[in-house]
Protein backbone atom coordinates (compact mmCIF):
# COMPACT_ATOMS: atom_id res chain seq x y z
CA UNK A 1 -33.84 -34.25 10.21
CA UNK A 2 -33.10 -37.75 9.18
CA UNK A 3 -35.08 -39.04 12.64
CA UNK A 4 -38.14 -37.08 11.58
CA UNK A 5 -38.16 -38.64 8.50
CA UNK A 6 -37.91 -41.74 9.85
CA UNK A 7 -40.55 -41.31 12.51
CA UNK A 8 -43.17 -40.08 9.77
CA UNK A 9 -42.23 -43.36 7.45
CA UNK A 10 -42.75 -45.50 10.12
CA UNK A 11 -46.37 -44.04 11.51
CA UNK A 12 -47.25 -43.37 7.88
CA UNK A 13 -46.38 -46.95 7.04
CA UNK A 14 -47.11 -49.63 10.12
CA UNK A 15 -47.83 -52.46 8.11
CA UNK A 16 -44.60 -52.30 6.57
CA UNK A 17 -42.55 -51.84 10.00
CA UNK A 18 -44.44 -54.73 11.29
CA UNK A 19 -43.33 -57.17 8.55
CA UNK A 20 -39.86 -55.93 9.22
CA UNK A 21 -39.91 -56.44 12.96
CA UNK A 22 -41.58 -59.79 12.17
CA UNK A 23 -39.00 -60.63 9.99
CA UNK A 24 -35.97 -59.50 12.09
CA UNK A 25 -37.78 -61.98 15.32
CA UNK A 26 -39.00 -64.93 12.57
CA UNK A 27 -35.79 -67.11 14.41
CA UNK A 28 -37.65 -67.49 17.70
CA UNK A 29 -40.36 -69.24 16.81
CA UNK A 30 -43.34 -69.54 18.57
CA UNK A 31 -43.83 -68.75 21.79
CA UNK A 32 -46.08 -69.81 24.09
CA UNK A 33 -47.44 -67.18 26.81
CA UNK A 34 -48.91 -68.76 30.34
CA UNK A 35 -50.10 -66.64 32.83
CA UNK A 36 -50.23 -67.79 36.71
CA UNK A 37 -50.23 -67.01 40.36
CA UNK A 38 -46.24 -67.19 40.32
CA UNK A 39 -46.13 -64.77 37.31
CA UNK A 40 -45.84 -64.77 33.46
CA UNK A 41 -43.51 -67.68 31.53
CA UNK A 42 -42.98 -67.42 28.10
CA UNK A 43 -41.94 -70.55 26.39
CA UNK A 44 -40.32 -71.22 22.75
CA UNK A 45 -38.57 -73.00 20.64
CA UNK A 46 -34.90 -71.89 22.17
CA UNK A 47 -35.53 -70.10 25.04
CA UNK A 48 -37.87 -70.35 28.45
CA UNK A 49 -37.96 -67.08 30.67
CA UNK A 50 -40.18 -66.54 33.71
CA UNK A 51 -40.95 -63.02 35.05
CA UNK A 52 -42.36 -62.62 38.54
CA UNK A 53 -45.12 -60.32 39.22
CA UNK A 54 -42.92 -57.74 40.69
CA UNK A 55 -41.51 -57.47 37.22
CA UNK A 56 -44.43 -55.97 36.76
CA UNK A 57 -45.70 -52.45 38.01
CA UNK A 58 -49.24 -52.12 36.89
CA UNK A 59 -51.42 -53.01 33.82
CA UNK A 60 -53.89 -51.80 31.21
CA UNK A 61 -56.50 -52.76 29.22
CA UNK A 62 -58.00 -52.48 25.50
CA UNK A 63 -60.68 -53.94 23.94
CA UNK A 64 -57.91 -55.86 21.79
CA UNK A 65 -55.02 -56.35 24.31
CA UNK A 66 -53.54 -56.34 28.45
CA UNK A 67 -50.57 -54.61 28.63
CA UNK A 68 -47.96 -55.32 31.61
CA UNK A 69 -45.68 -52.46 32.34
CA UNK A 70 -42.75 -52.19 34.09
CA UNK A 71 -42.57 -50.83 37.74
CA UNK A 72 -40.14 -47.84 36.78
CA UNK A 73 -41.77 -44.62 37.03
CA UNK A 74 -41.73 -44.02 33.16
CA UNK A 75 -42.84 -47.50 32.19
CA UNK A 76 -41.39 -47.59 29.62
CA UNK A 77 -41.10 -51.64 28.71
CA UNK A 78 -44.11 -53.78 28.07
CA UNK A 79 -45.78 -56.76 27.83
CA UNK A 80 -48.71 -57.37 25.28
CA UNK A 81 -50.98 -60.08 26.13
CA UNK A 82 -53.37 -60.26 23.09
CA UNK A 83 -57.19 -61.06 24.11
CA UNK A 84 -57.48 -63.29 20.50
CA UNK A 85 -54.85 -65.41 22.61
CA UNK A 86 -57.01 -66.56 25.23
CA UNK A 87 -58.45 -69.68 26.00
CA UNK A 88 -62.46 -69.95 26.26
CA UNK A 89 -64.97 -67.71 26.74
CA UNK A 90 -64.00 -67.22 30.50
CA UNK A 91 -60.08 -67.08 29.86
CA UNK A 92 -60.35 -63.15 29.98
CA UNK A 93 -62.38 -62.88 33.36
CA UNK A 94 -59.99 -65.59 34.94
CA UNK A 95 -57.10 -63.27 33.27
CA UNK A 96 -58.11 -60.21 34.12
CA UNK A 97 -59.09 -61.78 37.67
CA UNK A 98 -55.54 -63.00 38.20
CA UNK A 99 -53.96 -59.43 37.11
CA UNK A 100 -56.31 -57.80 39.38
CA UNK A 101 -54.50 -59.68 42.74
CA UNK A 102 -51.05 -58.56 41.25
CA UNK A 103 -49.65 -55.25 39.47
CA UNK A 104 -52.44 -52.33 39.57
CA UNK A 105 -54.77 -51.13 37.07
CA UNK A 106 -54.36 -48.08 35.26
């Protein structure tokens, strides 16, 4: 009972679970995203991880975001690469150009 509850507070209310999870990851900083032929690095304040592409299973895309899944069957993590993120006009081709060569589209 008390999960159903909590589900139907948190779609009801996503501005208000965003602030929290904003809030609970404030300490990191920001972190900068680069995307290249050896795979994704993400850069910030305390911390500096690199994920290969075969970290990566296959990829989507919105009109807002790319999202990088995992290779397990479920996909169940992710990585969202926000489009407002990108640099220049062309960033998104080059972006979407470069994901094409490496996980597949779904």
């Amino acid at each position: 009972m008390g999960l159903t509850v909590w589900a139907v507070a948190v779609f009801l209310s996503p501005g208000t679970s965003a602030g929290r999870m904003l809030e609970a990851n404030g300490h990191h900083g920001l972190i900068r995203i680069t995307v290249g032929s050896g795979g994704v690095r993400m850069v910030g304040e305390h911390s500096d991880l690199r994920m290969g592409w075969a970290d990566f299973g296959s990829y989507a895309e919105s009109g807002r975001v790319f999202v990088l899944r995992s290779p397990d069957r479920a996909g169940n993590c992710a990585l969202v690469l926000v489009k407002q993120g990108v640099r220049g006009e062309r960033g998104g081709e080059r972006l979407r150009a470069l994901l094409d060569r490496h996980p597949a589209r779904v």
